[in-house]
N, C-alpha and C. Protein backbone atom coordinates (compact mmCIF):
# COMPACT_ATOMS: atom_id res chain seq x y z
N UNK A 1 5.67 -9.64 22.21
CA UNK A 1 7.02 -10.02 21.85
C UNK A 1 8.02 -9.13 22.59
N UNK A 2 9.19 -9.57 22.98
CA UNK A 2 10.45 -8.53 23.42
C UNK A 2 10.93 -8.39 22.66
N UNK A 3 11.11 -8.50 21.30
CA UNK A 3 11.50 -7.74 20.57
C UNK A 3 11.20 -6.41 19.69
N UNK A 4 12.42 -5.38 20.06
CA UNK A 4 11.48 -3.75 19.86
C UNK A 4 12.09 -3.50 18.28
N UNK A 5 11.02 -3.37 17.89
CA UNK A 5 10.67 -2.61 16.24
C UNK A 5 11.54 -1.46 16.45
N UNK A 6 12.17 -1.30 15.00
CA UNK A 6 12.17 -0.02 14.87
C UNK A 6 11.11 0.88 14.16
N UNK A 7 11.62 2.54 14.46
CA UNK A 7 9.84 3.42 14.25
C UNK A 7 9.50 3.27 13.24
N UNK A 8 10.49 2.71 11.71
CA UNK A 8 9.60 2.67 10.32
C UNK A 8 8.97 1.45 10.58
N UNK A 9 9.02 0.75 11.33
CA UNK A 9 7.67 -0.73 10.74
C UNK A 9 6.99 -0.64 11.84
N UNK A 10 6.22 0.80 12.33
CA UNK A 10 5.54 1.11 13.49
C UNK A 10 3.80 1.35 12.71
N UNK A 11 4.10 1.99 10.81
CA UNK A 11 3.03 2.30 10.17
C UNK A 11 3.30 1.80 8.42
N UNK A 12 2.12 1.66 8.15
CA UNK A 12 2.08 1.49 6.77
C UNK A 12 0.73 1.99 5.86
N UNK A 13 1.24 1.82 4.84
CA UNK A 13 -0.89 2.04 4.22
C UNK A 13 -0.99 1.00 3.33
N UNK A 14 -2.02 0.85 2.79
CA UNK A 14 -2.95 -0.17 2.39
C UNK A 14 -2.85 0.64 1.30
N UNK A 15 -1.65 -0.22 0.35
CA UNK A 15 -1.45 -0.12 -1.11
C UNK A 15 -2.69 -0.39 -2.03
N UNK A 16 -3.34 -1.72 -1.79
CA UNK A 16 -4.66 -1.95 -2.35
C UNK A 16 -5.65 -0.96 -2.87
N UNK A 17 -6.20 0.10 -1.17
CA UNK A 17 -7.19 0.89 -1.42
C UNK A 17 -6.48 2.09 -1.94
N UNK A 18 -5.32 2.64 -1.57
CA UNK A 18 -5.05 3.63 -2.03
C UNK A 18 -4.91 3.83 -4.14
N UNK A 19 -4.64 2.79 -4.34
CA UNK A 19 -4.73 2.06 -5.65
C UNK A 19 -6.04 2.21 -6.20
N UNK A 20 -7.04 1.62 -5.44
CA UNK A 20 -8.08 1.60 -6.16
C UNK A 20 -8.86 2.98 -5.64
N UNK A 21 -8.65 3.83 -5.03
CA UNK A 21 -9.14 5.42 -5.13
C UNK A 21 -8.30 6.04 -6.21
N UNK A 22 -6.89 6.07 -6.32
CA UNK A 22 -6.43 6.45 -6.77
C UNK A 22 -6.89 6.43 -9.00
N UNK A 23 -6.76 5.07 -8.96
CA UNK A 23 -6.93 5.28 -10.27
C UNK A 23 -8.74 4.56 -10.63
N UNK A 24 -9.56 4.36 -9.66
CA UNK A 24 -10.90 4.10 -9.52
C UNK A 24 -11.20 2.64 -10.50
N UNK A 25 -10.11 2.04 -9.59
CA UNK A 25 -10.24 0.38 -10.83
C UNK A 25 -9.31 -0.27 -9.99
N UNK A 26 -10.55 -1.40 -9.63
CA UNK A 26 -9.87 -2.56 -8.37
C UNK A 26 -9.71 -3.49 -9.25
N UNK A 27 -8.49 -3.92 -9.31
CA UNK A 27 -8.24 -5.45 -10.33
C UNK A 27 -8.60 -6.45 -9.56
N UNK A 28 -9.25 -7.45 -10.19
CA UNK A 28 -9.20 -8.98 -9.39
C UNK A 28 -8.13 -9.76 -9.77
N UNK A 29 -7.52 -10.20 -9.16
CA UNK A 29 -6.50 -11.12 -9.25
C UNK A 29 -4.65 -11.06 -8.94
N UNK A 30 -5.14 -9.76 -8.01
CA UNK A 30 -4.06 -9.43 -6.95
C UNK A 30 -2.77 -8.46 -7.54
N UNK A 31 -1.95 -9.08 -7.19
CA UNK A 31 -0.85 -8.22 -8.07
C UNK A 31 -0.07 -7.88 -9.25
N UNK A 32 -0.11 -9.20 -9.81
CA UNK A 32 0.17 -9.23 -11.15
C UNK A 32 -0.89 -8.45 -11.82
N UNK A 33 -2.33 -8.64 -11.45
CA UNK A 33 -3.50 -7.96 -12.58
C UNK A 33 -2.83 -6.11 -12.16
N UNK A 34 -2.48 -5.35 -10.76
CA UNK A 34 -2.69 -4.49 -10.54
C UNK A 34 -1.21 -3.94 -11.46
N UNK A 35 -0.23 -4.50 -11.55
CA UNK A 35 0.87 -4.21 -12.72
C UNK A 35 0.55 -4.25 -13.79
N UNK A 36 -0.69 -4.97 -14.66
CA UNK A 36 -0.68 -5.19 -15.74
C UNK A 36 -1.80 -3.92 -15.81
N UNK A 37 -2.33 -3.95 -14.77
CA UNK A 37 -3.56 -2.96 -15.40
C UNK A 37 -2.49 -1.27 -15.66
N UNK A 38 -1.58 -1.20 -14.94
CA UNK A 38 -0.64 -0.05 -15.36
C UNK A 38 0.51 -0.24 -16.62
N UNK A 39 -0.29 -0.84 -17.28
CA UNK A 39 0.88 -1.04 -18.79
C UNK A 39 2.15 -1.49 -18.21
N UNK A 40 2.48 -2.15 -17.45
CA UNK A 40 4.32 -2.77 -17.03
C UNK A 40 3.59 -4.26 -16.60
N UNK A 41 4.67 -4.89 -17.13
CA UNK A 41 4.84 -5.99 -16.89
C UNK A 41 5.59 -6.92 -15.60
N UNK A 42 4.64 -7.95 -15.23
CA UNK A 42 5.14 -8.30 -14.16
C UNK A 42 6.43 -8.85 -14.20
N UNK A 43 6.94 -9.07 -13.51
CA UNK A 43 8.31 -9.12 -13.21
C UNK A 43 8.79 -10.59 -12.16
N UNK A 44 9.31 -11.53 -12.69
CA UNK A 44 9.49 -12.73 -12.02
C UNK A 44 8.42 -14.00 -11.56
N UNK A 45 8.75 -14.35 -10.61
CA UNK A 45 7.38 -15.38 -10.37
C UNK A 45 6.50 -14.83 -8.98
N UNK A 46 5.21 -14.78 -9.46
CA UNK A 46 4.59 -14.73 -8.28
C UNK A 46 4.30 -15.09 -6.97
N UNK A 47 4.34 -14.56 -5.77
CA UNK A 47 4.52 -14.99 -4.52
C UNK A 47 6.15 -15.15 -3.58
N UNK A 48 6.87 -14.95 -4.74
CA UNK A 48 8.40 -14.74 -4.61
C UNK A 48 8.08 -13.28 -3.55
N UNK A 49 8.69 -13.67 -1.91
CA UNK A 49 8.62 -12.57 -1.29
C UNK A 49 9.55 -11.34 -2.14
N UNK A 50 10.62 -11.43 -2.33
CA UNK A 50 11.13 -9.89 -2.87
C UNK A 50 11.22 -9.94 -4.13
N UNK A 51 10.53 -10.38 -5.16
CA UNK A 51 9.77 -10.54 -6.50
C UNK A 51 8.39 -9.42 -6.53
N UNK A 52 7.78 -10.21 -4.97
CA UNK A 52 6.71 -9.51 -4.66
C UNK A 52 6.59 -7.56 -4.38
N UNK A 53 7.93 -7.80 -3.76
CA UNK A 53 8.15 -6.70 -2.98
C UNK A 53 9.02 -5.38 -3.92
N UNK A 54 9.18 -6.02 -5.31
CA UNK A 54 9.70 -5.22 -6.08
C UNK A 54 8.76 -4.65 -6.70
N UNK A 55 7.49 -5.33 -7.19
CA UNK A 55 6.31 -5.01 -8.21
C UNK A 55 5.60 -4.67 -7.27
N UNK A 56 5.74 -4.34 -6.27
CA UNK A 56 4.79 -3.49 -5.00
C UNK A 56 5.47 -2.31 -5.15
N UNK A 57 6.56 -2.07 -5.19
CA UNK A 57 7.63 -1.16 -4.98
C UNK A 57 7.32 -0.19 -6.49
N UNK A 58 7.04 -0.79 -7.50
CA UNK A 58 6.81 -0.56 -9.16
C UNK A 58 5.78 0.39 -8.98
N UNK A 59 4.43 -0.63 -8.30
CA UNK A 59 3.42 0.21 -8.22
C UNK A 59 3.76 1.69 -7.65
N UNK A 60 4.02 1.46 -6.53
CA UNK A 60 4.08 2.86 -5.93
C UNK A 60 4.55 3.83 -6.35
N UNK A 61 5.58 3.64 -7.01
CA UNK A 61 6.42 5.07 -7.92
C UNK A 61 5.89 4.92 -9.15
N UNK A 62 4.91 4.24 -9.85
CA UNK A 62 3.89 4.70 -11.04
C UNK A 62 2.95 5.62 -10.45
N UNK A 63 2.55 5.15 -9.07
CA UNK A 63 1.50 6.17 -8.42
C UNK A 63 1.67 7.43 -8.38
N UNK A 64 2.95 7.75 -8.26
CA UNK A 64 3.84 8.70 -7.08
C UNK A 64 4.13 9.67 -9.16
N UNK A 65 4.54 9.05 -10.09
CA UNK A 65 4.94 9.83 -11.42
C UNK A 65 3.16 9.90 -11.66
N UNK A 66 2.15 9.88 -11.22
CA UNK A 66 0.90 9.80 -12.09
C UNK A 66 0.43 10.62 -10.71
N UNK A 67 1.25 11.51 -9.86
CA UNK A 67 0.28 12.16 -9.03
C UNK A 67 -0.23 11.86 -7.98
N UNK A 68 0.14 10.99 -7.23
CA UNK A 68 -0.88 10.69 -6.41
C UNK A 68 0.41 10.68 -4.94
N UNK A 69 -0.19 11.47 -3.79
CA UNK A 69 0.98 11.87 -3.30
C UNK A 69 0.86 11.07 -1.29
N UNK A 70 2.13 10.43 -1.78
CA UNK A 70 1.60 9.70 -0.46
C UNK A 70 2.22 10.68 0.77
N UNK A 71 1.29 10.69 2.00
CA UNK A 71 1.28 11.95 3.04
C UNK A 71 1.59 10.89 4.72
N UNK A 72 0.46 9.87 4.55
CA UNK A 72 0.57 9.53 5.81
C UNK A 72 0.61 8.00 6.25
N UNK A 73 0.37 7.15 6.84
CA UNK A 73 -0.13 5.84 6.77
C UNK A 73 -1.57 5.66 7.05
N UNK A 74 -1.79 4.49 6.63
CA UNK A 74 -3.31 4.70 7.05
C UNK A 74 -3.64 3.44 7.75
N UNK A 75 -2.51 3.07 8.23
CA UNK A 75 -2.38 2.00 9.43
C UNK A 75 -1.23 1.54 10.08
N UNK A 76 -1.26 0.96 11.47
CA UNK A 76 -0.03 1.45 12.15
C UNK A 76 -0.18 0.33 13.35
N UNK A 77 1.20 0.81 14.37
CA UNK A 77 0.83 0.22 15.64
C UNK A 77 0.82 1.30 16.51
N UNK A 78 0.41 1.70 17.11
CA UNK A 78 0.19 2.40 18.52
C UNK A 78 1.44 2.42 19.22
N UNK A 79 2.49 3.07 19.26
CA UNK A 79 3.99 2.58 20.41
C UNK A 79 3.69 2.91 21.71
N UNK A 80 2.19 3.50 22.12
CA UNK A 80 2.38 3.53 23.83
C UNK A 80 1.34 2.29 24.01
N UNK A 81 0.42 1.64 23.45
CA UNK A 81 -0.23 0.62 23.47
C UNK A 81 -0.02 -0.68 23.09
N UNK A 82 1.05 -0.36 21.61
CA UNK A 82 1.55 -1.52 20.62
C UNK A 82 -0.12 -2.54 20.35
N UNK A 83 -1.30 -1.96 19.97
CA UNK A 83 -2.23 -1.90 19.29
C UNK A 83 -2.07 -1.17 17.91
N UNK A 84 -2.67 -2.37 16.76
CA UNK A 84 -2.84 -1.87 15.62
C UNK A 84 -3.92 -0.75 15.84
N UNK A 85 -3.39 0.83 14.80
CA UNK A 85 -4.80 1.56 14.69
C UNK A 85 -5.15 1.53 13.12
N UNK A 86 -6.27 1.91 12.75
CA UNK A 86 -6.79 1.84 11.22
C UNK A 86 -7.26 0.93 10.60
N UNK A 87 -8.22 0.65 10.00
CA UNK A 87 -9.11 -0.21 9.43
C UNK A 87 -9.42 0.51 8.42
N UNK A 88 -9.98 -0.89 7.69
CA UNK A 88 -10.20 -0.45 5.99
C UNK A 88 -11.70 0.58 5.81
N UNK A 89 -12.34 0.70 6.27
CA UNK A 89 -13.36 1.38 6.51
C UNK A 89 -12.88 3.32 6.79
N UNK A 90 -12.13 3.09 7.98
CA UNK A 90 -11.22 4.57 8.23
C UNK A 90 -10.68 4.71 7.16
N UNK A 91 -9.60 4.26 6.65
CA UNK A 91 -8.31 4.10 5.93
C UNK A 91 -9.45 4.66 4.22
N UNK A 92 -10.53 4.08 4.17
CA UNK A 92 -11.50 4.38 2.95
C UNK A 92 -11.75 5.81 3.05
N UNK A 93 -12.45 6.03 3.92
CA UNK A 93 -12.91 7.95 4.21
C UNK A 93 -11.78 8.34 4.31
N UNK A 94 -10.85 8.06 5.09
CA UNK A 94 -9.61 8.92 5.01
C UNK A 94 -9.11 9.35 3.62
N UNK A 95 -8.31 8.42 3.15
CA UNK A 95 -8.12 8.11 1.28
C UNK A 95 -8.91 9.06 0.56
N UNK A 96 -10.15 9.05 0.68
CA UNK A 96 -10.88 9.67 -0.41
C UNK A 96 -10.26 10.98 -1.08
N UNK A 97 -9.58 11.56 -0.54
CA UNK A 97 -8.85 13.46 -1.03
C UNK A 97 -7.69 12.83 -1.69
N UNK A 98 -7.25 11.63 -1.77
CA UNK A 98 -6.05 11.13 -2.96
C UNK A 98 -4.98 11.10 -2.44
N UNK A 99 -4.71 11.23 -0.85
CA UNK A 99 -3.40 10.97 -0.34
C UNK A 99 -3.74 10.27 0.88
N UNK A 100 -2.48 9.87 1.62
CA UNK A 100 -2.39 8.88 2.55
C UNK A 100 -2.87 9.46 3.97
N UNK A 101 -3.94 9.17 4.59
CA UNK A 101 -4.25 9.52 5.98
C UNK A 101 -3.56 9.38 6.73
């Protein structure tokens, strides 16, 4: 693409795994189960992009008051390659010490 990113949407982490190291309980049934499994209630209708993006947003600062301290991304793009780096496999061993690789 010619169009240039800026450097924050260069990395991110994988809310999912960090979630499920974090509190050692993978919900099935996506996001609503992963709000409910933290005592708060979901919030609007599901699949609503910034519905979505609020109860993603929820999670993270329940994470963040319960300890769990985010450090790094644990996936990204490369800006001299613009190749994704990190996979869920890395991003797993990395994770394991309770913060963000």
């Amino acid at each position: 693409y010619s169009m240039r990113l800026p450097p924050c949407f260069g990395d991110w982490i994988d809310l999912k795994l960090l979630f499920k190291r974090h509190y050692k309980h993978a919900p099935s049934g996506g996001l609503q189960r992963c709000v409910e499994y933290l005592g708060l209630k979901f919030e609007g209708r599901a699949h609503n992009g910034l519905v979505d993006a609020q109860n993603t947003a929820r999670i993270a600062a329940r994470m963040a008051r319960d300890g769990f301290v985010f450090r790094r991304a644990t996936r990204g793009i490369d800006p001299r390659s613009g190749r994704m780096f990190g996979d869920r496999r890395a991003s797993a061993r990395a994770a394991g010490s309770g913060s963000v690789p």
